[in-house]
Every structure is written in structure tokens, then in C-alpha cells.
C-alpha atoms as a PDB file:
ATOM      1  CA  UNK A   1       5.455  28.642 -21.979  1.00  0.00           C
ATOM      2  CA  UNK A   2       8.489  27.782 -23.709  1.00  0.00           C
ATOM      3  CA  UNK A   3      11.344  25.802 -22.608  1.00  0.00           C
ATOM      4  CA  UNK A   4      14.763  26.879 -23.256  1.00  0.00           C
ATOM      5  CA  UNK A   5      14.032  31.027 -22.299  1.00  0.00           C
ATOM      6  CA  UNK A   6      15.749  32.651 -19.677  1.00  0.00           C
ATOM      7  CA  UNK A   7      16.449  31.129 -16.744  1.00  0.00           C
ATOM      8  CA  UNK A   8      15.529  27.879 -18.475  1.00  0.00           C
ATOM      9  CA  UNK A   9      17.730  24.988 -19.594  1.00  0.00           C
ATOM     10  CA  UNK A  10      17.626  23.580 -23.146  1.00  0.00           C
ATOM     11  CA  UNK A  11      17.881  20.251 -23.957  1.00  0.00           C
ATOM     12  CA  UNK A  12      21.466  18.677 -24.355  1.00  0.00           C
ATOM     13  CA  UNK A  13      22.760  15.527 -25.483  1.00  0.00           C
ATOM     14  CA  UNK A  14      22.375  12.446 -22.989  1.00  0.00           C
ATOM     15  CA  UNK A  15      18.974  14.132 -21.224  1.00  0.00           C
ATOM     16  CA  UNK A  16      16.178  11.606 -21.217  1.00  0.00           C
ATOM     17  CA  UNK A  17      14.368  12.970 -24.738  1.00  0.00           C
ATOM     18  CA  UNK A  18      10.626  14.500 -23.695  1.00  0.00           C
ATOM     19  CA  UNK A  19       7.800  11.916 -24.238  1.00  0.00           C
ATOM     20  CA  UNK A  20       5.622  12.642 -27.269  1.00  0.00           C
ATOM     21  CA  UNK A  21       2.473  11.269 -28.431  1.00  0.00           C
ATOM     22  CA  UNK A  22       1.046  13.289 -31.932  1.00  0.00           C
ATOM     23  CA  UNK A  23      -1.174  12.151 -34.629  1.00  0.00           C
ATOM     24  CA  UNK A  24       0.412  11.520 -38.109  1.00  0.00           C
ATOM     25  CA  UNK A  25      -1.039  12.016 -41.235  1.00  0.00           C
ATOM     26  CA  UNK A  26      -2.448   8.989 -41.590  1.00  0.00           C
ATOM     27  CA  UNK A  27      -4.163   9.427 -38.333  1.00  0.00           C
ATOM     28  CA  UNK A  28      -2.605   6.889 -36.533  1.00  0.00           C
ATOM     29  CA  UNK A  29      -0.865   8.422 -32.992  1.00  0.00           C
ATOM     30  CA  UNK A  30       2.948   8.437 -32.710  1.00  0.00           C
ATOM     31  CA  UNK A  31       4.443   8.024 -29.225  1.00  0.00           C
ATOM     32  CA  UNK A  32       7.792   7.944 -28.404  1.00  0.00           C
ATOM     33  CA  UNK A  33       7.627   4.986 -25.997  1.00  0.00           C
ATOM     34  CA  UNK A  34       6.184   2.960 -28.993  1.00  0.00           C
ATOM     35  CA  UNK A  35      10.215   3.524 -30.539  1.00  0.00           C
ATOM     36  CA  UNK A  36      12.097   1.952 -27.622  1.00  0.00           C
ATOM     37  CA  UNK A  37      15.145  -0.151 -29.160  1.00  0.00           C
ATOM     38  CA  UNK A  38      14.884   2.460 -32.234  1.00  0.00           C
ATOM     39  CA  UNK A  39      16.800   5.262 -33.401  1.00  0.00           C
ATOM     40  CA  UNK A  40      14.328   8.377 -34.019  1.00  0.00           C
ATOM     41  CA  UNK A  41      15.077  11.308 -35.974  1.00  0.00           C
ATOM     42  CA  UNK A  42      12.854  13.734 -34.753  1.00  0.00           C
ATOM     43  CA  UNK A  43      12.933  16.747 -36.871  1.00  0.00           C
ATOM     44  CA  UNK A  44      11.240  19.958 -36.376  1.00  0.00           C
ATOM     45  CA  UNK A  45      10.241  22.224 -39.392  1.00  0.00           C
ATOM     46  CA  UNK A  46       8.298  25.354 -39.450  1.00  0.00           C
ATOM     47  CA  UNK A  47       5.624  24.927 -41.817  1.00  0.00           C
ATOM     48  CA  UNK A  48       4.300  22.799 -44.760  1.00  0.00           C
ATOM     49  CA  UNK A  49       5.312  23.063 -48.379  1.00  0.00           C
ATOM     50  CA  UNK A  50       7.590  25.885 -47.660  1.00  0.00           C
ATOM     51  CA  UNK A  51      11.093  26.276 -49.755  1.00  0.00           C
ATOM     52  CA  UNK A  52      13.388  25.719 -46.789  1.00  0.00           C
ATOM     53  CA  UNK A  53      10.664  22.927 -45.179  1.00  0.00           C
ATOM     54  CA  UNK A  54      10.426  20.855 -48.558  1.00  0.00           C
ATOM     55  CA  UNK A  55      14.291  21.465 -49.021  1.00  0.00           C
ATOM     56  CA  UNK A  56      14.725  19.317 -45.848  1.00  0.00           C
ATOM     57  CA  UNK A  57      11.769  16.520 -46.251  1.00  0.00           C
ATOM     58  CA  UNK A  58      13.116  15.815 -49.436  1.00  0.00           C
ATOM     59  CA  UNK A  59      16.362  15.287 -48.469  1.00  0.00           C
ATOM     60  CA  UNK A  60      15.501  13.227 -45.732  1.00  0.00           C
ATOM     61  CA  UNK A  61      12.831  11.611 -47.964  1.00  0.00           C
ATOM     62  CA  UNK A  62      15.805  10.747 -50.800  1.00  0.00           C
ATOM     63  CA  UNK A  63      17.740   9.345 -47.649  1.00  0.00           C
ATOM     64  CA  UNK A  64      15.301   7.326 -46.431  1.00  0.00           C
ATOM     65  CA  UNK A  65      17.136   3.756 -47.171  1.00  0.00           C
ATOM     66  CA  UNK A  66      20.167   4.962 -45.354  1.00  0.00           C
ATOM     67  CA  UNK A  67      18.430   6.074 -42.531  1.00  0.00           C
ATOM     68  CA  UNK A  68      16.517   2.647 -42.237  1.00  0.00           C
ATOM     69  CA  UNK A  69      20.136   0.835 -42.946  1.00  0.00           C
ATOM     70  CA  UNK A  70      21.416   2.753 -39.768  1.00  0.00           C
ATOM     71  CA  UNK A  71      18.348   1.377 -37.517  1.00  0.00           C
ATOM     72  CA  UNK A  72      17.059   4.612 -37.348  1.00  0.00           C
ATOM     73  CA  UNK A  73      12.934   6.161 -38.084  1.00  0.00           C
ATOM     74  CA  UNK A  74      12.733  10.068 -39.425  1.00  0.00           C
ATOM     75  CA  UNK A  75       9.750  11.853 -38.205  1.00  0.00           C
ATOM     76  CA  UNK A  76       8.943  15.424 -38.880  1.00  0.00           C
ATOM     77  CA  UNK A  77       7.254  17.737 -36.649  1.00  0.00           C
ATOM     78  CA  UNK A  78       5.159  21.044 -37.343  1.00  0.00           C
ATOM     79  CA  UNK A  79       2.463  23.270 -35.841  1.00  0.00           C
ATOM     80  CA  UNK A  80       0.405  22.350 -39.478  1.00  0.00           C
ATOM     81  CA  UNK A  81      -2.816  20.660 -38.782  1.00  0.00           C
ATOM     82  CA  UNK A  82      -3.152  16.936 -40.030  1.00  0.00           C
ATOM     83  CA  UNK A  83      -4.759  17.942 -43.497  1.00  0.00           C
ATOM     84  CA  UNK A  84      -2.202  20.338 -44.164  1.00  0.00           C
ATOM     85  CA  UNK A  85       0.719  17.239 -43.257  1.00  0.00           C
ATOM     86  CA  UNK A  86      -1.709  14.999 -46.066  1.00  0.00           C
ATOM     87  CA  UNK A  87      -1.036  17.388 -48.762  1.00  0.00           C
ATOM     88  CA  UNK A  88       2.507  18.410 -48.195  1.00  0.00           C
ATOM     89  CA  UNK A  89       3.357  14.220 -47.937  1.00  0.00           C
ATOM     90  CA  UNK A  90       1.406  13.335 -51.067  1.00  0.00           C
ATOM     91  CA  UNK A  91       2.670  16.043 -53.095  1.00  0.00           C
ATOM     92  CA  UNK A  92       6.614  15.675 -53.242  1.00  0.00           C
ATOM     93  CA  UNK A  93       6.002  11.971 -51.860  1.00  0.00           C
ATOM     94  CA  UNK A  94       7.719  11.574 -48.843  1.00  0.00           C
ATOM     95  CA  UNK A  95       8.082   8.620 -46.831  1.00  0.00           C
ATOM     96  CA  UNK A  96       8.026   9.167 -43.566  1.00  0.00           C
ATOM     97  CA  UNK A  97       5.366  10.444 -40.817  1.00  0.00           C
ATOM     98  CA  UNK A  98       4.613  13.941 -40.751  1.00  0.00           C
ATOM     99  CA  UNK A  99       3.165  14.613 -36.957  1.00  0.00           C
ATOM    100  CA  UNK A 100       1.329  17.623 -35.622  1.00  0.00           C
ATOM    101  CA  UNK A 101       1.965  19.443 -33.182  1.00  0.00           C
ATOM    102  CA  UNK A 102      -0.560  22.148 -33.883  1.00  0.00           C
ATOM    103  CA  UNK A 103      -0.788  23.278 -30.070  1.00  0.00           C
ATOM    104  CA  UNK A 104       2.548  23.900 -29.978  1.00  0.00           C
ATOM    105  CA  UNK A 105       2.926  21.221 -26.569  1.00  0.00           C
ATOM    106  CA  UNK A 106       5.840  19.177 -28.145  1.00  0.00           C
ATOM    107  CA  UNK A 107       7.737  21.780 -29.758  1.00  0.00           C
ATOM    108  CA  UNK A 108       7.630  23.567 -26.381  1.00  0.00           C
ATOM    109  CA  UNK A 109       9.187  20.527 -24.822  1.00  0.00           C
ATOM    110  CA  UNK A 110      12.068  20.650 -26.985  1.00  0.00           C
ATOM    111  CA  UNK A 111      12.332  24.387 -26.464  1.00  0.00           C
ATOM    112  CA  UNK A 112      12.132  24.920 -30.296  1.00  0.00           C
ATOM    113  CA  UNK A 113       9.059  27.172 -29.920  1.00  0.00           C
ATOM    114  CA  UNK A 114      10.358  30.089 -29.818  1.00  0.00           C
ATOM    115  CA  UNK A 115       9.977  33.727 -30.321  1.00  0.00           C
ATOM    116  CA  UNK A 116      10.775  35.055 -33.532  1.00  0.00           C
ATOM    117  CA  UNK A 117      11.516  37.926 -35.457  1.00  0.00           C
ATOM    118  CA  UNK A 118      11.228  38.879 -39.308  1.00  0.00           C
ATOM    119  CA  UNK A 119      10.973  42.445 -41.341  1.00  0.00           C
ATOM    120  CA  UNK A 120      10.484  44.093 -37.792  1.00  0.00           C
ATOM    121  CA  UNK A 121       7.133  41.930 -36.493  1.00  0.00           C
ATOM    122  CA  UNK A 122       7.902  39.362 -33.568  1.00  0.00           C
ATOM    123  CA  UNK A 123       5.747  36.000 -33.708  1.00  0.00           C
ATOM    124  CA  UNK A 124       6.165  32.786 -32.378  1.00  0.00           C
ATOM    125  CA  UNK A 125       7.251  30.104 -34.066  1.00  0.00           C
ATOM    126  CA  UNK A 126       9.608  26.622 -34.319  1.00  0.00           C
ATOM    127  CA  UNK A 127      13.134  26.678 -34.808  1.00  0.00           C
ATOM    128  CA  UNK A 128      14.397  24.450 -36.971  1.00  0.00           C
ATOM    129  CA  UNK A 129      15.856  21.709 -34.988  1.00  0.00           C
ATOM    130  CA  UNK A 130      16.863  18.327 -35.749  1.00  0.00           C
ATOM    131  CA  UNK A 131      17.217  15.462 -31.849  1.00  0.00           C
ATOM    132  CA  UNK A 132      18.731  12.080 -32.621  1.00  0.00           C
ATOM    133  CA  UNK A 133      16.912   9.779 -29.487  1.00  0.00           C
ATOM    134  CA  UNK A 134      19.277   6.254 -29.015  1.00  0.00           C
ATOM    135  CA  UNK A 135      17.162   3.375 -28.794  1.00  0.00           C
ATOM    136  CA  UNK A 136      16.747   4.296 -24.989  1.00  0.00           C
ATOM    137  CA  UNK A 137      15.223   7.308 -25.260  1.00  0.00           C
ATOM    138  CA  UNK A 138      18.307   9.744 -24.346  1.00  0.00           C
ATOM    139  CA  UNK A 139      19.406  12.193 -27.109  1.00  0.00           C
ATOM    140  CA  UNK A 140      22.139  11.270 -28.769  1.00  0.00           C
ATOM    141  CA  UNK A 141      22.238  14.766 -31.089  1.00  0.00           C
ATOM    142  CA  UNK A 142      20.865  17.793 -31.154  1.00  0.00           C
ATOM    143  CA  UNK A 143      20.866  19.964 -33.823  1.00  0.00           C
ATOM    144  CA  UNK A 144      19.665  23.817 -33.386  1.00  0.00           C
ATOM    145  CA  UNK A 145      18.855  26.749 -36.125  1.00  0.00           C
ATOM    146  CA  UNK A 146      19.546  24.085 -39.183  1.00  0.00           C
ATOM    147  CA  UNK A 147      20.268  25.148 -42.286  1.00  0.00           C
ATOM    148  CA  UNK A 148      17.883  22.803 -44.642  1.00  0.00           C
ATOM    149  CA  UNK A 149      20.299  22.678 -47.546  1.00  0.00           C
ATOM    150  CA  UNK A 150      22.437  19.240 -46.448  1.00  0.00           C
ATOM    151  CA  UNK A 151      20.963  18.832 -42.879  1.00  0.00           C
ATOM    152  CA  UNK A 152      19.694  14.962 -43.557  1.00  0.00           C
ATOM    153  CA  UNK A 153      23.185  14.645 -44.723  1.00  0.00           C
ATOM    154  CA  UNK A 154      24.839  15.819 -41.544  1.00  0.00           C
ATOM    155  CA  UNK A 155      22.425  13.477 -39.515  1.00  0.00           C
ATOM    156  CA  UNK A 156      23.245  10.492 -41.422  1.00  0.00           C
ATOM    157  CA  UNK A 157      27.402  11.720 -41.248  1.00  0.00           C
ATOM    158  CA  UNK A 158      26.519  10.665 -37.193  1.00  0.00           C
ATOM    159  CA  UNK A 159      24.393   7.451 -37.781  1.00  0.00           C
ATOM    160  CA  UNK A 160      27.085   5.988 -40.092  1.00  0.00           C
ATOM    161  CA  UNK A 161      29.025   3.430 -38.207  1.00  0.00           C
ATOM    162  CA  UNK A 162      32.190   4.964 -39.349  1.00  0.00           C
ATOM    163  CA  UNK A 163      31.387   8.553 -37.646  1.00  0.00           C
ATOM    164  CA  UNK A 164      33.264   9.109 -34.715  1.00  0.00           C
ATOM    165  CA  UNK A 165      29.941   9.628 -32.442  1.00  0.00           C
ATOM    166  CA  UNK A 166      28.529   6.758 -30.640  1.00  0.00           C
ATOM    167  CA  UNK A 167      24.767   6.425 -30.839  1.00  0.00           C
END
């Protein structure tokens, strides 16, 4: 069941981020508890080498030495199985963890699993949705239905120490 439906509340900024323990492509297991004292960018993405999906790791990939100048660790999340995360990573090189989430438990968490519709057909799938967690574990930022173009941008406009938001 997703989070976030009807008579559900979503997520907002300062609630205590979900707890989430995935394997990355590398096989190790990413928890959240294991960031405490970190700043996590935990971004959610539809599917593997997709335009809009690789639009988004790259730019977060080509950001990745402000990100780490800020404090903070990018993660991105999918439904895409492990081997699936090993080929999209090696292929346009990016350098960060790719985690899955292939039974959907995580996404639903965040209430980004949602129910969508395209040309008529209704499936389910993730909405693209970016949560900044503060190094103790509250969310600092949430970001819902991104566009790719620019997003890693926006999220480092709120890391840099001379945005007005306080992580």
C-alpha cells in the first residue's frame, strides 16, 4: 500500500525521514542509520538508462564535488534490480550508489509509489522525488514531481551555505 493516498499524509519537511536499508550496486547494503552526522540526498528515479533518469544522474554525477563540499552523500533509488543499477552506473560513469528498491518497500515509505497514468493505461510507478535528510535523520527538503533538467542544481541552490534554508 502506498503512503501519501487518500486519507494518508505525505511526508513533509522536519518528519523523522523513513529508515532504509537497500543493496547498492556493488552489493554492499545501504542503511540510513549508517549516515547519521551526514547529509543524504536521497533521490528517487523511475527507471534505469532512461532520457529523463540519465538527465538527472548525470547532473548529479557532474555535481558530485559540490555535493561532497556541502557534507552531503547522493543516493539514487529505483524499482531496477541490482544488475540493471551495474549497467546504468558503468555506462555514463556515475559516482554515486545506485540502490534498489525492486519491491517497491522504500519508495512506498516515501509515498513516491504511486499510481500512474500514460496514453490512457494506469500502472504503478515512482514519482520522481528528490528528500534532503540533515545529519539527524529529519528531512530537511522535499522535492515532488521533479523536472530532471536542473534538479541537482536546485538541491545544491539549498546545500550552499549562502541559501537562505538551514540544513
Amino acid at each position: 500500500m502506498s503512503i501519501g493516498g487518500p486519507g494518508d499524509r505525505a511526508l513533509a519537511e522536519g518528519d523523522a525521514a523513513p529508515h532504509f536499508d537497500l543493496p547498492a550496486e556493488d552489493g554492499v547494503r545501504v542503511r540510513l542509520e549508517d549516515q547519521k552526522g551526514k547529509k543524504v540526498v536521497l533521490f528517487f528515479y523511475p527507471k534505469d538508462d532512461t532520457p529523463g533518469c540519465t538527465i538527472e544522474a548525470c547532473e548529479f554525477r557532474d555535481g558530485s564535488d559540490r555535493f561532497a563540499a556541502e557534507g552531503a552523500v547522493v543516493f539514487g533509488v529505483s524499482p531496477d534490480p541490482v544488475a540493471s543499477h551495474v549497467r546504468f552506473r558503468r555506462k555514463y560513469g556515475l559516482n554515486f550508489p545506485l540502490l534498489a528498491d525492486d519491491g517497491h518497500e522504500v519508495a512506498d515509505r516515501y509515498g513516491v509509489w504511486r499510481q500512474k497514468s500514460m496514453y490512457g493505461r494506469t500502472y504503478w510507478g515512482i514519482e520522481r522525488s528528490t528528500f534532503l535528510i540533515n545529519g539527524d535523520g529529519y528531512l530537511a527538503k522535499v522535492w515532488r514531481k521533479v523536472r530532471p533538467k536542473g534538479h541537482a542544481g536546485d538541491v545544491l541552490a539549498v546545500l550552499s551555505p549562502d541559501s537562505s534554508d538551514e540544513i
